[in-house]
Protein backbone atom coordinates (compact mmCIF):
# COMPACT_ATOMS: atom_id res chain seq x y z
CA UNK A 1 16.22 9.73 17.48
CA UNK A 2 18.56 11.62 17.24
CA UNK A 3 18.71 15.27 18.66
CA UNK A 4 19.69 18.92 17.14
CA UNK A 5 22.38 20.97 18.93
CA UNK A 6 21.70 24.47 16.65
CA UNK A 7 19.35 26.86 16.74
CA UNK A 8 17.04 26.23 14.06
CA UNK A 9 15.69 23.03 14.94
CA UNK A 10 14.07 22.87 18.15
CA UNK A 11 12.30 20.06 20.05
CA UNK A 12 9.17 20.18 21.85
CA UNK A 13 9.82 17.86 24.99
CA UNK A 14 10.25 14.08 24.19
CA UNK A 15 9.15 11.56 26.51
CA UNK A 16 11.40 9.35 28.69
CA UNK A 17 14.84 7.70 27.26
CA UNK A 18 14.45 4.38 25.90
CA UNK A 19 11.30 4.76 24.20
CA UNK A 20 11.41 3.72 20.87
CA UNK A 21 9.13 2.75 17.81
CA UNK A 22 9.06 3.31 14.07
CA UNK A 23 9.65 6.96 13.36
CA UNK A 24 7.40 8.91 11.00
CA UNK A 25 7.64 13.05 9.79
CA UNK A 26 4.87 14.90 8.48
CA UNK A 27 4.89 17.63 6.21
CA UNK A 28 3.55 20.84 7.97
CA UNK A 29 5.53 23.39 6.46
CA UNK A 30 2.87 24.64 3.77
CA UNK A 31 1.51 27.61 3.38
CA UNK A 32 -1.82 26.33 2.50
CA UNK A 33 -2.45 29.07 0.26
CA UNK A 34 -5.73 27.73 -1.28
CA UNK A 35 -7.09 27.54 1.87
CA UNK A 36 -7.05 31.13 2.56
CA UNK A 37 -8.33 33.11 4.03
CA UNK A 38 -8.62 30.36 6.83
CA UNK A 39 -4.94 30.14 6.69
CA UNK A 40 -4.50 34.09 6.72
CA UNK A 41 -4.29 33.43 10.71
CA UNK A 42 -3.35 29.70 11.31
CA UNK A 43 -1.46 27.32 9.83
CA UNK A 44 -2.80 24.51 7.32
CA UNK A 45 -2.10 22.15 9.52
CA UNK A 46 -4.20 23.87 12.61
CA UNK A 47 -7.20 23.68 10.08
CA UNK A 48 -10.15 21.65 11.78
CA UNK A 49 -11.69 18.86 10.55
CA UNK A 50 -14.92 17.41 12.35
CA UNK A 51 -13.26 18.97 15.37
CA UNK A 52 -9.69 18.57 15.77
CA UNK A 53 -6.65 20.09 13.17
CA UNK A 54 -5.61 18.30 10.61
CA UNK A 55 -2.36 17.75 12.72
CA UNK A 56 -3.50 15.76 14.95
CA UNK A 57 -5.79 13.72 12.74
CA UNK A 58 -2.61 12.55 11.21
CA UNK A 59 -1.01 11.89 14.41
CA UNK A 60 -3.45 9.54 15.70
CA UNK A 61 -3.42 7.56 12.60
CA UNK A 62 0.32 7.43 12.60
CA UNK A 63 0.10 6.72 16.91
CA UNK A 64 -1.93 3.61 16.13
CA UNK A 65 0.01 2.39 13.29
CA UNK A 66 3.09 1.96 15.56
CA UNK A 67 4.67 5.03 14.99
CA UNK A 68 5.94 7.03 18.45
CA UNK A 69 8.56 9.32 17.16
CA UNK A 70 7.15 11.74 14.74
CA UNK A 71 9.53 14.94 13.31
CA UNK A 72 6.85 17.82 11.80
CA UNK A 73 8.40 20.43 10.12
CA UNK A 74 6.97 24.08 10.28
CA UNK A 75 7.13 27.17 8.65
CA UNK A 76 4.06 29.03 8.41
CA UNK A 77 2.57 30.51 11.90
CA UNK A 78 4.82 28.11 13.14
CA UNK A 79 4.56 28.90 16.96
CA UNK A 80 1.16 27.78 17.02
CA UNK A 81 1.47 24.48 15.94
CA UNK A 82 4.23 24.08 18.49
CA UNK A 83 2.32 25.63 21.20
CA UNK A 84 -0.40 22.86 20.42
CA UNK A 85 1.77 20.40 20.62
CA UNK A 86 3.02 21.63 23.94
CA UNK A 87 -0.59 21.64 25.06
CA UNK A 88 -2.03 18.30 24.11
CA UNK A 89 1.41 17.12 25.82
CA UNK A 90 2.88 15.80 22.51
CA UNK A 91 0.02 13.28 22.67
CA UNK A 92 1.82 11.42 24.42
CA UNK A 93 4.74 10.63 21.85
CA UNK A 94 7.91 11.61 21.26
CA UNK A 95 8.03 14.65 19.03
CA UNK A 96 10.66 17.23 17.48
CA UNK A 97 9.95 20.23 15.37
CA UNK A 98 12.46 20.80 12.38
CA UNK A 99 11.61 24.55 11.87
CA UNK A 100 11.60 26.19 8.63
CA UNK A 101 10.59 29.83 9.70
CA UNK A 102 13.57 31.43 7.72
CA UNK A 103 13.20 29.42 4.87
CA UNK A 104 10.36 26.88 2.95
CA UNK A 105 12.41 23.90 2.16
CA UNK A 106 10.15 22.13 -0.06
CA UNK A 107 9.14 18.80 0.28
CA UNK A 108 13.13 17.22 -0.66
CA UNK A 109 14.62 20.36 1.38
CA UNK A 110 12.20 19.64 4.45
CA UNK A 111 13.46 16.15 4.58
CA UNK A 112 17.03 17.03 4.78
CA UNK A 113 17.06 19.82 6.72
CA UNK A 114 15.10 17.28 9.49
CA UNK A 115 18.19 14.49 8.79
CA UNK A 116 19.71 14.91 12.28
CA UNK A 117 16.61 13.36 13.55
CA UNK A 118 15.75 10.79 10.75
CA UNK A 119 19.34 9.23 10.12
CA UNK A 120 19.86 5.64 12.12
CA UNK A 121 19.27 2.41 10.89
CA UNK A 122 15.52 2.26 10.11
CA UNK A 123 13.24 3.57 7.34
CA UNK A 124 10.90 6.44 8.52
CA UNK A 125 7.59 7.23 6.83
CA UNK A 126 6.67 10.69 5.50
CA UNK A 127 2.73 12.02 5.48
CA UNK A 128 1.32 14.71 4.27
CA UNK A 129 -0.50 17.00 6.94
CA UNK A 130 -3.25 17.40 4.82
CA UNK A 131 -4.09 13.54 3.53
CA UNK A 132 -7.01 11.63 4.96
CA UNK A 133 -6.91 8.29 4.20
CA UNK A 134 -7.79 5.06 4.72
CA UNK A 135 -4.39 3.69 3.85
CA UNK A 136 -2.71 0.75 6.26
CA UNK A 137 0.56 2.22 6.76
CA UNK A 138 1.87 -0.87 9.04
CA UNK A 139 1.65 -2.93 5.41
CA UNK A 140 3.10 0.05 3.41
CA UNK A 141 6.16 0.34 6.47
CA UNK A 142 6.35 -3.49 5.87
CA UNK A 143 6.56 -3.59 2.19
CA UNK A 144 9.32 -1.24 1.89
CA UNK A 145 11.21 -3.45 4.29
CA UNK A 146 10.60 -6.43 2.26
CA UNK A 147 11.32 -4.49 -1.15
CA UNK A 148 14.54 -3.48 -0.03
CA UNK A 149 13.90 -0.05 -1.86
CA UNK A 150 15.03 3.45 -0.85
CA UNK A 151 12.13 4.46 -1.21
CA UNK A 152 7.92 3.29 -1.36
CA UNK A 153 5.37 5.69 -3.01
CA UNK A 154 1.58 4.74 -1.90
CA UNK A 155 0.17 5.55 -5.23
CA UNK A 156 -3.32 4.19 -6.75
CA UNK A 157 -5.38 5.27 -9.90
CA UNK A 158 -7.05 8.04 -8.91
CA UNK A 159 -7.77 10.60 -11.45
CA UNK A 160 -5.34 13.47 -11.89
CA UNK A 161 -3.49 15.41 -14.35
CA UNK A 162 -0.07 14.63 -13.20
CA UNK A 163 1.23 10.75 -12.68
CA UNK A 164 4.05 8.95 -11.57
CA UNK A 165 4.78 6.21 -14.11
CA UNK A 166 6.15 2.57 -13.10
CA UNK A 167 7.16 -0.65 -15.07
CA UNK A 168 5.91 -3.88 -14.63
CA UNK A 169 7.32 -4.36 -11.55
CA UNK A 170 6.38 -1.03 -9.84
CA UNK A 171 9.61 0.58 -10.16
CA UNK A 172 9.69 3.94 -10.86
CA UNK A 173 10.93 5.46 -14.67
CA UNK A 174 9.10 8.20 -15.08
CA UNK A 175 6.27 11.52 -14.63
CA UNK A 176 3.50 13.18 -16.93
CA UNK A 177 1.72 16.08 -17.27
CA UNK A 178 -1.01 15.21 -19.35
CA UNK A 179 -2.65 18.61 -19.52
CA UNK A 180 0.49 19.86 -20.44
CA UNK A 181 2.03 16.71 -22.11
CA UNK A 182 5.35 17.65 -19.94
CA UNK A 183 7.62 14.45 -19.31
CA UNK A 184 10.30 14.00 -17.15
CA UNK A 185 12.16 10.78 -17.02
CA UNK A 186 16.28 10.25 -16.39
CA UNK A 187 16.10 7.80 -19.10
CA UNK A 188 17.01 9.05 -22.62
CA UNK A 189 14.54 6.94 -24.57
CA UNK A 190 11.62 6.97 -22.10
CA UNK A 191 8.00 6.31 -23.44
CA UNK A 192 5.42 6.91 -20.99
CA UNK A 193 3.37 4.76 -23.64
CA UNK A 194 4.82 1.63 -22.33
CA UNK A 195 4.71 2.51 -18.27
CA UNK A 196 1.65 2.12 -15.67
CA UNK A 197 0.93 5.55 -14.69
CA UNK A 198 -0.16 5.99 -10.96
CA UNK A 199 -1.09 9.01 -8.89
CA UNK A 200 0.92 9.70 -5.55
CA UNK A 201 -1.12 10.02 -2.58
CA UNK A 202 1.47 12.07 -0.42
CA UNK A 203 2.57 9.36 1.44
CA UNK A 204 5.67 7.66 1.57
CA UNK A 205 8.20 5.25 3.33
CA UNK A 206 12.16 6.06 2.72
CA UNK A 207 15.58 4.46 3.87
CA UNK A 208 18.17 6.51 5.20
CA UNK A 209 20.67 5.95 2.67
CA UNK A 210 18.68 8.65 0.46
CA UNK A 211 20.66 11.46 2.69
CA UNK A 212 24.14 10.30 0.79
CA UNK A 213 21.73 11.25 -2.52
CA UNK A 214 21.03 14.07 -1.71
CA UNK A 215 24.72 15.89 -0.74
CA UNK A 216 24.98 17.72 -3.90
CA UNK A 217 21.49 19.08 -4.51
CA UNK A 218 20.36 23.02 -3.29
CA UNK A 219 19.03 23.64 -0.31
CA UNK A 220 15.45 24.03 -1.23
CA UNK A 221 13.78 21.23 -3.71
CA UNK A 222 11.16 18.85 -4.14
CA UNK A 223 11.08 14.93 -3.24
CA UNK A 224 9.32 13.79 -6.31
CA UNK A 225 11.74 15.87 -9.29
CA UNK A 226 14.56 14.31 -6.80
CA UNK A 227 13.19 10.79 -7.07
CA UNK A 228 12.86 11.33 -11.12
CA UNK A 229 17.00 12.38 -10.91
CA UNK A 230 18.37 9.51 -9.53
CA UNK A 231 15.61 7.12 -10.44
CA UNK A 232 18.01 5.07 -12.85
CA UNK A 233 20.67 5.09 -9.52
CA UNK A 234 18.71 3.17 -7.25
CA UNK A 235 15.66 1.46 -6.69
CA UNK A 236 12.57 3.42 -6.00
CA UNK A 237 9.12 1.82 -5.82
CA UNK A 238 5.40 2.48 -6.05
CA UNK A 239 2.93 0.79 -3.82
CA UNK A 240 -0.12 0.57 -5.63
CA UNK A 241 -3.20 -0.09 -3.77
CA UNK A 242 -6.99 -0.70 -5.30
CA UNK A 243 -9.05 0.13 -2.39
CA UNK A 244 -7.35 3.20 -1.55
CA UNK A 245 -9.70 6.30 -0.25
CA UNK A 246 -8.11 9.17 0.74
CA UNK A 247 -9.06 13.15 0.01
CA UNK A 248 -6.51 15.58 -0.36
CA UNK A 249 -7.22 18.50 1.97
CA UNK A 250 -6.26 21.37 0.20
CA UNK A 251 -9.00 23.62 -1.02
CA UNK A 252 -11.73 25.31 0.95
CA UNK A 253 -14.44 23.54 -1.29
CA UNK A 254 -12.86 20.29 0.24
CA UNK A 255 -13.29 20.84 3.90
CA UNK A 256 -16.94 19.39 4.38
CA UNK A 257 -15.78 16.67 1.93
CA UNK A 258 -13.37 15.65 4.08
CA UNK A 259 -15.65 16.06 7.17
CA UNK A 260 -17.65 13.81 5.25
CA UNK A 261 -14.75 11.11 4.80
CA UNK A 262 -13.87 10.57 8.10
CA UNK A 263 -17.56 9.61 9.33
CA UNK A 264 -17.90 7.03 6.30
């Protein structure tokens, strides 16, 4: 991994050279508004769940899957989720901080302001601080391989208002809204009519190549209305999977839902 020389991305201390291991970055950056007012004094991330943050829940699923270098960005009260790092001793993996304090990136922007320590030669997956799941990442990490994609979207059918939409062969065309009936699509004559619609489930696996995409874009966007841009440009695929359970962390009414989840 590779390390940061300026000031705005600092590293909490890495373990010994030579380690190495997939690499993984979650998203910690949020501001985890609809949490409030838990979140008025830590971050989302910090937020426990049957006893430990939310952080670290997704650490230790990422630690077991294989992954040992993990990049977390952080914006929000973002000294106290590097101080816990620096006290639980990184957990024993190898961990930088891509800091955001000045500036929210959004979910695109966070992944290319963290490039310096996600370029090389192998894909790294990206997780959502606030996903609980029961998702096999090891077969998601190896299905992107296989796919030769630039990037994998865990999706499944869960019920939502907004879905990514695939063809036949899971590669992504298109998005709905359809409370709102918005589409977005880079292909003229799109008809969501004729596409499998899936939702996303904030987790993802991505090549490195997508940094050359993304050279011309501001400095501040998001992944998914990236993916929909350049979706006719390359090949970007959804990884549907039946079984999937997950909860999505992000409301106050969800908190003993999720405490729930994780002793099921």
């Amino acid at each position: 991994m590779k390390n940061q020389t300026n000031n705005e991305v600092r590293s909490t201390p890495p373990l010994e050279e030579g380690v190495g291991g997939r690499l993984a970055m979650i998203f910690a950056a949020g501001l985890g508004t609809r949490l409030k007012p838990l979140t008025d004094t830590i971050p989302k991330a910090l937020v426990p769940i049957s006893g430990k943050p939310l952080l670290q829940h997704v650490i230790e699923k990422l630690s077991v899957s294989g992954f040992d270098e993990i990049v977390i960005n952080v914006h929000h009260f973002s000294e106290q989720i590097i101080r816990f790092l620096q006290e639980n001793n990184n957990f024993g993996l190898h961990i930088d901080v891509s800091d955001e304090s000045d500036k929210l990136l959004d979910t695109g922007g966070g992944i290319r302001k963290a490039a310096a320590f996600l370029k090389g030669d192998e894909p790294f997956l990206v997780h959502n601080v606030d996903i609980l799941s029961n998702a096999d990442l090891k077969t998601l990490y190896n299905v992107h391989i296989q796919e030769k994609s630039i990037a994998t979207l865990l999706v499944s059918q869960r019920k939502t208002n907004r879905y990514l939409l695939f063809d036949e062969q899971n590669v992504l065309k298109g998005w709905i809204n359809e409370s709102t009936g918005e589409v977005k699509s880079p292909y003229p004559d799109f008809s969501p009519e004729n596409h499998q619609k899936f939702a996303f489930a904030g987790i993802q696996v991505i090549s490195p190549e997508i940094f050359d995409k993304m050279k011309y874009v501001p400095d501040k966007f998001a992944i998914i209305d990236f993916y929909l841009s350049i979706a006719d440009k390359v090949r970007i695929k959804g990884y549907p999977v039946d079984d999937l359970k997950m909860i999505d962390v992000g409301k106050i009414d969800s908190l003993k839902e999720a405490e729930e989840f994780l002793i099921s």
